[in-house]
PDB file of N, CA and C in Angstrom:
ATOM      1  N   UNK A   1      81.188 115.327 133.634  1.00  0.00           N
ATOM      2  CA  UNK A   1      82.610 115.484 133.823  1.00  0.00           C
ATOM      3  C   UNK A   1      83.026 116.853 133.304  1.00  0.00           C
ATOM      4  N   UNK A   2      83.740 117.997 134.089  1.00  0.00           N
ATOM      5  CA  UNK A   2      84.325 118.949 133.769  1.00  0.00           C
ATOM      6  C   UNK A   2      85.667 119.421 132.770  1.00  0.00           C
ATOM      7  N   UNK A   3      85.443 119.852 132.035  1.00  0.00           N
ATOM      8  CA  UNK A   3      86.584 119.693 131.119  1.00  0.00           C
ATOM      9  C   UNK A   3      87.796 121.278 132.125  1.00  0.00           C
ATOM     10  N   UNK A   4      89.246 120.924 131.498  1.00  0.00           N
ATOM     11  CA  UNK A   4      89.922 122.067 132.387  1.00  0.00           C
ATOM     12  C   UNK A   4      90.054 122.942 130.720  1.00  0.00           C
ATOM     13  N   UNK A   5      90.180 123.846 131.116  1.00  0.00           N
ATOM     14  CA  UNK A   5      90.366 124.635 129.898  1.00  0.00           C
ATOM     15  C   UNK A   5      92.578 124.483 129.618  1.00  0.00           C
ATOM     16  N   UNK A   6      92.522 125.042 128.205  1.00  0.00           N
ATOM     17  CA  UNK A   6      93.852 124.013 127.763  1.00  0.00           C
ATOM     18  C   UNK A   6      94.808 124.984 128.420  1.00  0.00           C
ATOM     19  N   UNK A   7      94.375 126.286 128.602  1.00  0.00           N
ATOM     20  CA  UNK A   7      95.785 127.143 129.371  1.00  0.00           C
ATOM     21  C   UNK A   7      96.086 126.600 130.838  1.00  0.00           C
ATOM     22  N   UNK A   8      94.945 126.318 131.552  1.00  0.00           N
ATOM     23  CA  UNK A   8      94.926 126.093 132.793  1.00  0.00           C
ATOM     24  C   UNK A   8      95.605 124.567 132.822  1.00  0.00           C
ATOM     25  N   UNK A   9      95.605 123.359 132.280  1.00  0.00           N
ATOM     26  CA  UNK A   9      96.220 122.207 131.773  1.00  0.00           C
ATOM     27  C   UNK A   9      97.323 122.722 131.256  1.00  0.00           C
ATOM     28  N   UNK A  10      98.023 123.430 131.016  1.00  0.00           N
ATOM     29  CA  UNK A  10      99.354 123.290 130.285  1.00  0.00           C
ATOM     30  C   UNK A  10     100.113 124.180 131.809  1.00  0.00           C
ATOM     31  N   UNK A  11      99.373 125.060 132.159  1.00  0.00           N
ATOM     32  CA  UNK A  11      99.659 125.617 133.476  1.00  0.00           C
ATOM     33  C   UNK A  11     100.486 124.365 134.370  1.00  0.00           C
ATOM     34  N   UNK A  12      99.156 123.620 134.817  1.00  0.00           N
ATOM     35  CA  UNK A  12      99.430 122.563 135.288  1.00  0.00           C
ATOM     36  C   UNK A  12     100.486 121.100 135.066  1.00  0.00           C
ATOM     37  N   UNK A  13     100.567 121.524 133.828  1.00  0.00           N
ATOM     38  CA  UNK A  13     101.382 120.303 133.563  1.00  0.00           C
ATOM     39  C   UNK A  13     102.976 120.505 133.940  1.00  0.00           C
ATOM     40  N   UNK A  14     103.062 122.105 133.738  1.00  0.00           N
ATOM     41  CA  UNK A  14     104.429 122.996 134.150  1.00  0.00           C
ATOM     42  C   UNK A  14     104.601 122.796 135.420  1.00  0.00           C
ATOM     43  N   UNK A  15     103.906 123.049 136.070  1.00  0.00           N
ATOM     44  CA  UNK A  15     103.515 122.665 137.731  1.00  0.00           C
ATOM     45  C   UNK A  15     104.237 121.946 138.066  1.00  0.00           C
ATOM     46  N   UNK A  16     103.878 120.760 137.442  1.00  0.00           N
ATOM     47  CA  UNK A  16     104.181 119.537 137.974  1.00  0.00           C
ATOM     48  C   UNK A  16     105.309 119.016 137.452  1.00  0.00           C
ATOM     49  N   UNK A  17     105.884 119.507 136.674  1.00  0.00           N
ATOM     50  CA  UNK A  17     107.240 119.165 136.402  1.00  0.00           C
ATOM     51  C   UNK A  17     108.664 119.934 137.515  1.00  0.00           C
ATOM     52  N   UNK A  18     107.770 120.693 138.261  1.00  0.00           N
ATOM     53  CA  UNK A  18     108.969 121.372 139.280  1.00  0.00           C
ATOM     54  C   UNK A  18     108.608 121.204 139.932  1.00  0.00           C
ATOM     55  N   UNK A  19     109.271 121.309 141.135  1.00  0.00           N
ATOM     56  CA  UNK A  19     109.167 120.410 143.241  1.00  0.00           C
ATOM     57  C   UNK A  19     108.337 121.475 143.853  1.00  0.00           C
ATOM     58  N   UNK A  20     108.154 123.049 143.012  1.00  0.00           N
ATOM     59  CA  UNK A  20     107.102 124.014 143.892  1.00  0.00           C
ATOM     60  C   UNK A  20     105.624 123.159 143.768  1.00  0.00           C
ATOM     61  N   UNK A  21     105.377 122.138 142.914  1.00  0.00           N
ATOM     62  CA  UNK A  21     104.166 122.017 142.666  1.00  0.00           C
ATOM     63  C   UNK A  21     102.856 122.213 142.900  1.00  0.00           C
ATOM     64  N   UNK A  22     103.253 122.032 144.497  1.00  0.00           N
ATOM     65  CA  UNK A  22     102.071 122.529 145.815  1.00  0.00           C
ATOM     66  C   UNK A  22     101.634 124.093 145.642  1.00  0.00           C
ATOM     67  N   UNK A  23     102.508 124.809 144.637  1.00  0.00           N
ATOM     68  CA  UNK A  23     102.557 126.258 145.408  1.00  0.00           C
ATOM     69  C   UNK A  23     101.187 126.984 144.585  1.00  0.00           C
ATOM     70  N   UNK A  24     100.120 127.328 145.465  1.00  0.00           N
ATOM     71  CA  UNK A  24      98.945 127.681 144.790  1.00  0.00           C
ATOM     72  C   UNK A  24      99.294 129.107 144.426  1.00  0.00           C
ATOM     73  N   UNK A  25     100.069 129.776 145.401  1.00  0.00           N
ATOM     74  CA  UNK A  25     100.151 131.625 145.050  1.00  0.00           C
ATOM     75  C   UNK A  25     100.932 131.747 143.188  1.00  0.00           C
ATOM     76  N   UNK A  26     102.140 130.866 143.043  1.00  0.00           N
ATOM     77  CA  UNK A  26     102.913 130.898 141.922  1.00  0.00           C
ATOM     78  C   UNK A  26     101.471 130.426 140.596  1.00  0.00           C
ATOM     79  N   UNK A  27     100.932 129.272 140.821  1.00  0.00           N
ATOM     80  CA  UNK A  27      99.946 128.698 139.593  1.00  0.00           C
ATOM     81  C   UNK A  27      99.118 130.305 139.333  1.00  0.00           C
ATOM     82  N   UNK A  28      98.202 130.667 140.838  1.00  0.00           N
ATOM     83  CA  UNK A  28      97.464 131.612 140.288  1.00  0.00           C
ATOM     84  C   UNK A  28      98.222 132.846 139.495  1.00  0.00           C
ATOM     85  N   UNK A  29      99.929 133.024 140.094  1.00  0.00           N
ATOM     86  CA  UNK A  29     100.434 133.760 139.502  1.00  0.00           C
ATOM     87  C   UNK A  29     100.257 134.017 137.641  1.00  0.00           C
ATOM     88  N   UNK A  30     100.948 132.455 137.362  1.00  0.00           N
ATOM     89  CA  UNK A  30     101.011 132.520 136.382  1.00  0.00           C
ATOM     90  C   UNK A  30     100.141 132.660 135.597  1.00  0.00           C
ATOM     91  N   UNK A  31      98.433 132.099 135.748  1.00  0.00           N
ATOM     92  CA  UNK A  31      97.137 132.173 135.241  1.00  0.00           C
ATOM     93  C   UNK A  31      97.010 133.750 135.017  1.00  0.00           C
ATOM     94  N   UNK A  32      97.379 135.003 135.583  1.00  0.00           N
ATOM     95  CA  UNK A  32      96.756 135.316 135.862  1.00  0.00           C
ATOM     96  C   UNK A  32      97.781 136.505 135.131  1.00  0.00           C
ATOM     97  N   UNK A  33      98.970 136.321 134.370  1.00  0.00           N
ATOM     98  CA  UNK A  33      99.524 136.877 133.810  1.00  0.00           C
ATOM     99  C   UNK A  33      99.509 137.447 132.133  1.00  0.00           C
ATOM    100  N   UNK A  34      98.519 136.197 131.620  1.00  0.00           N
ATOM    101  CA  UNK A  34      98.171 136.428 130.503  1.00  0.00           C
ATOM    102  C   UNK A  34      96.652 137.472 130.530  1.00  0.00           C
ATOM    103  N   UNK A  35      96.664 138.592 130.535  1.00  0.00           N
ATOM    104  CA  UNK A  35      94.967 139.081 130.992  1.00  0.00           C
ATOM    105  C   UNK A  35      94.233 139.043 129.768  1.00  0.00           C
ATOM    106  N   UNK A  36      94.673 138.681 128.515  1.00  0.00           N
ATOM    107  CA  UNK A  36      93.466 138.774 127.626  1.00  0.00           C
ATOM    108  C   UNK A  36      92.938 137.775 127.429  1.00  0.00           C
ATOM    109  N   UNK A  37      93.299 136.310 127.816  1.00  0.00           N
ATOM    110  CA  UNK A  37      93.028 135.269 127.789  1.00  0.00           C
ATOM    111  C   UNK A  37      92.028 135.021 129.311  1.00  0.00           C
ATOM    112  N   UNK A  38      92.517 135.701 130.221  1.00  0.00           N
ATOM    113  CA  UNK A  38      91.331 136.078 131.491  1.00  0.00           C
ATOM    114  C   UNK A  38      90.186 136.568 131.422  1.00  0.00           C
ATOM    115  N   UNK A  39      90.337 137.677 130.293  1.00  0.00           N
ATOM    116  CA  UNK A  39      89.399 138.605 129.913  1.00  0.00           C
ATOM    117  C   UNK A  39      87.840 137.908 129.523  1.00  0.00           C
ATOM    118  N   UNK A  40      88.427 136.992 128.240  1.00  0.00           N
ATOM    119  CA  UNK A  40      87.784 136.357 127.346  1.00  0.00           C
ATOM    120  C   UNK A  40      87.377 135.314 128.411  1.00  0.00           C
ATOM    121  N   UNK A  41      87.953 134.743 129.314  1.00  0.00           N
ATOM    122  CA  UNK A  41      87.371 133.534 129.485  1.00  0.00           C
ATOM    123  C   UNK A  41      86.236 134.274 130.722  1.00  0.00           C
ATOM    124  N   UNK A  42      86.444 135.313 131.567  1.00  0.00           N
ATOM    125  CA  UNK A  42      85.763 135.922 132.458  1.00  0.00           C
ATOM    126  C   UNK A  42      84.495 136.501 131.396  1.00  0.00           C
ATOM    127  N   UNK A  43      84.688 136.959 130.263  1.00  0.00           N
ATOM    128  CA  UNK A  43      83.250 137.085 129.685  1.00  0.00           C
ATOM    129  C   UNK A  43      82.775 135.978 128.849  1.00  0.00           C
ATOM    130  N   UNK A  44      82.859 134.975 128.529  1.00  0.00           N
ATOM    131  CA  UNK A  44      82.533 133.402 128.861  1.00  0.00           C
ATOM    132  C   UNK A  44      81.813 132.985 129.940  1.00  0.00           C
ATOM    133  N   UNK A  45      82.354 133.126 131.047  1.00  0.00           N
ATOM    134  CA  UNK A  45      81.718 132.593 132.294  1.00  0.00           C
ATOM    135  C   UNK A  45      80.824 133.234 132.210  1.00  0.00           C
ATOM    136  N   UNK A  46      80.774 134.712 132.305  1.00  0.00           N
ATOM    137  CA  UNK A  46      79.603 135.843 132.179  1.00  0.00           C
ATOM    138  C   UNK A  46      78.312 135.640 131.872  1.00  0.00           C
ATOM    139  N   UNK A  47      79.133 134.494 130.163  1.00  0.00           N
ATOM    140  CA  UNK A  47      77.428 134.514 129.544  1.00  0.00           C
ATOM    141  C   UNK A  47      76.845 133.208 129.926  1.00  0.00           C
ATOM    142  N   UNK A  48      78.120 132.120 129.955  1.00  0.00           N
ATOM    143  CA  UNK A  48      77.432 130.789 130.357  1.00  0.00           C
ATOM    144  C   UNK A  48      76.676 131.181 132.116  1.00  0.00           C
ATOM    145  N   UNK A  49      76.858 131.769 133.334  1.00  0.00           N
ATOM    146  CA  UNK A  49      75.626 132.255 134.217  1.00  0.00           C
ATOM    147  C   UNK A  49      74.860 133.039 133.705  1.00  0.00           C
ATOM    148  N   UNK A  50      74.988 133.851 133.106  1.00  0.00           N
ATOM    149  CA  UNK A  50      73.607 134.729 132.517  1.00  0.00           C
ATOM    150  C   UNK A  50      72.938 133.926 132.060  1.00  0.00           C
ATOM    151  N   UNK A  51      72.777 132.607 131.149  1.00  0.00           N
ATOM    152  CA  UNK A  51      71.965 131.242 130.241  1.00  0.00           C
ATOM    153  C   UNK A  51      71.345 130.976 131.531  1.00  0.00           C
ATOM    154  N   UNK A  52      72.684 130.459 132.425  1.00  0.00           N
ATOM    155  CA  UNK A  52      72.208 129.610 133.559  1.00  0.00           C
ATOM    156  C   UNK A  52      71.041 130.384 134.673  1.00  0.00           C
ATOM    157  N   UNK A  53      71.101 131.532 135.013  1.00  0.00           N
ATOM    158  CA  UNK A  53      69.987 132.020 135.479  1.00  0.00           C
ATOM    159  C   UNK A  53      68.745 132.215 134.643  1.00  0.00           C
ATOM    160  N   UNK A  54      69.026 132.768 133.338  1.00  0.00           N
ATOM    161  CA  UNK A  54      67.877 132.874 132.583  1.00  0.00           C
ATOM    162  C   UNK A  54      67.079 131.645 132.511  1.00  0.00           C
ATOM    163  N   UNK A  55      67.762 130.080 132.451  1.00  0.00           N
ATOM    164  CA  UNK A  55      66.647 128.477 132.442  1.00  0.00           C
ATOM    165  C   UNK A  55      66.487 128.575 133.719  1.00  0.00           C
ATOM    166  N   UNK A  56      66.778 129.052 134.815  1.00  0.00           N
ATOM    167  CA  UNK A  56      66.556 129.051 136.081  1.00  0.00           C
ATOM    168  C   UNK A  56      65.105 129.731 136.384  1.00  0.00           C
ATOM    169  N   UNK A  57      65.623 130.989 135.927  1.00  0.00           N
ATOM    170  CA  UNK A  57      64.086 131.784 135.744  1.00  0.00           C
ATOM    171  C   UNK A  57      63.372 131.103 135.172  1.00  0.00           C
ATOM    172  N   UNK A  58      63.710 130.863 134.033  1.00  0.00           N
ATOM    173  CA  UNK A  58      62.032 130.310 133.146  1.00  0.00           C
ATOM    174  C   UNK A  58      61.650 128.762 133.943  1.00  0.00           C
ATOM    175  N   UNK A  59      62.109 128.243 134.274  1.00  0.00           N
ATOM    176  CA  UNK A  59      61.513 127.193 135.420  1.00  0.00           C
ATOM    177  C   UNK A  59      60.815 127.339 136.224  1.00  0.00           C
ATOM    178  N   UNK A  60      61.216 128.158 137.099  1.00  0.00           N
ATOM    179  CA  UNK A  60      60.988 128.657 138.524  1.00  0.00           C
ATOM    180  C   UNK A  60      59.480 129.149 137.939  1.00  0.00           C
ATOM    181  N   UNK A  61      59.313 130.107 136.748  1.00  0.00           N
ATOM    182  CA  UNK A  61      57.764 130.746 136.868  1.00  0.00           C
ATOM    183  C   UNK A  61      56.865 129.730 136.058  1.00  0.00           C
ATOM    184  N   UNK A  62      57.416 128.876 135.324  1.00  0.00           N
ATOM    185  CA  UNK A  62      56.707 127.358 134.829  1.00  0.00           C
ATOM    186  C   UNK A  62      56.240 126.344 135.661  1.00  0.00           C
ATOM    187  N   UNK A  63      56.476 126.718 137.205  1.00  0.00           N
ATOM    188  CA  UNK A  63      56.712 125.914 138.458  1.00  0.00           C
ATOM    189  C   UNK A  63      57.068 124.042 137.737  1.00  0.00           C
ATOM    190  N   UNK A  64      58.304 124.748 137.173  1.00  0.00           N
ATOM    191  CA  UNK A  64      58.986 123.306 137.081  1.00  0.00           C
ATOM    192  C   UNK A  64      59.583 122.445 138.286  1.00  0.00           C
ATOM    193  N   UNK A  65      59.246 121.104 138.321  1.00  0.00           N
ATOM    194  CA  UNK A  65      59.856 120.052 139.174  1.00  0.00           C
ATOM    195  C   UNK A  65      58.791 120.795 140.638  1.00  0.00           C
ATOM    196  N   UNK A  66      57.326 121.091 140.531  1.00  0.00           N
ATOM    197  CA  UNK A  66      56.615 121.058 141.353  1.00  0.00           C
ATOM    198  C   UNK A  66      55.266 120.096 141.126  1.00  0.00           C
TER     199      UNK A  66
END
């Protein structure tokens, strides 16, 4: 199960308290207004795929799940 991160949930919860709710351009707006909190979470993602290719690699030449 995916957890939402708490800016993106509080985003959402704003959302949904007004009738635009549907409106995807305004949500990404707002996400996308705080940039140091983008920053951080974009070099986050960064490192959690960099892990994720690196066990990828080391599998792949272990010929894991062959």
């Amino acid at each position: 199960m995916s957890t939402v991160d708490s800016r993106v949930a509080a985003v959402l919860d704003r959302s949904n308290q007004h009738d635009n709710s549907d409106d995807e351009d305004a949500l990404i707006a707002e996400l996308e207004e705080d940039e140091s909190s983008m920053a951080a979470f974009r070099e986050q993602r960064l490192q959690q795929l960099h892990g994720e290719l690196a066990r990828a690699k080391a599998q792949r030449n272990s010929d894991y799940g062959t």
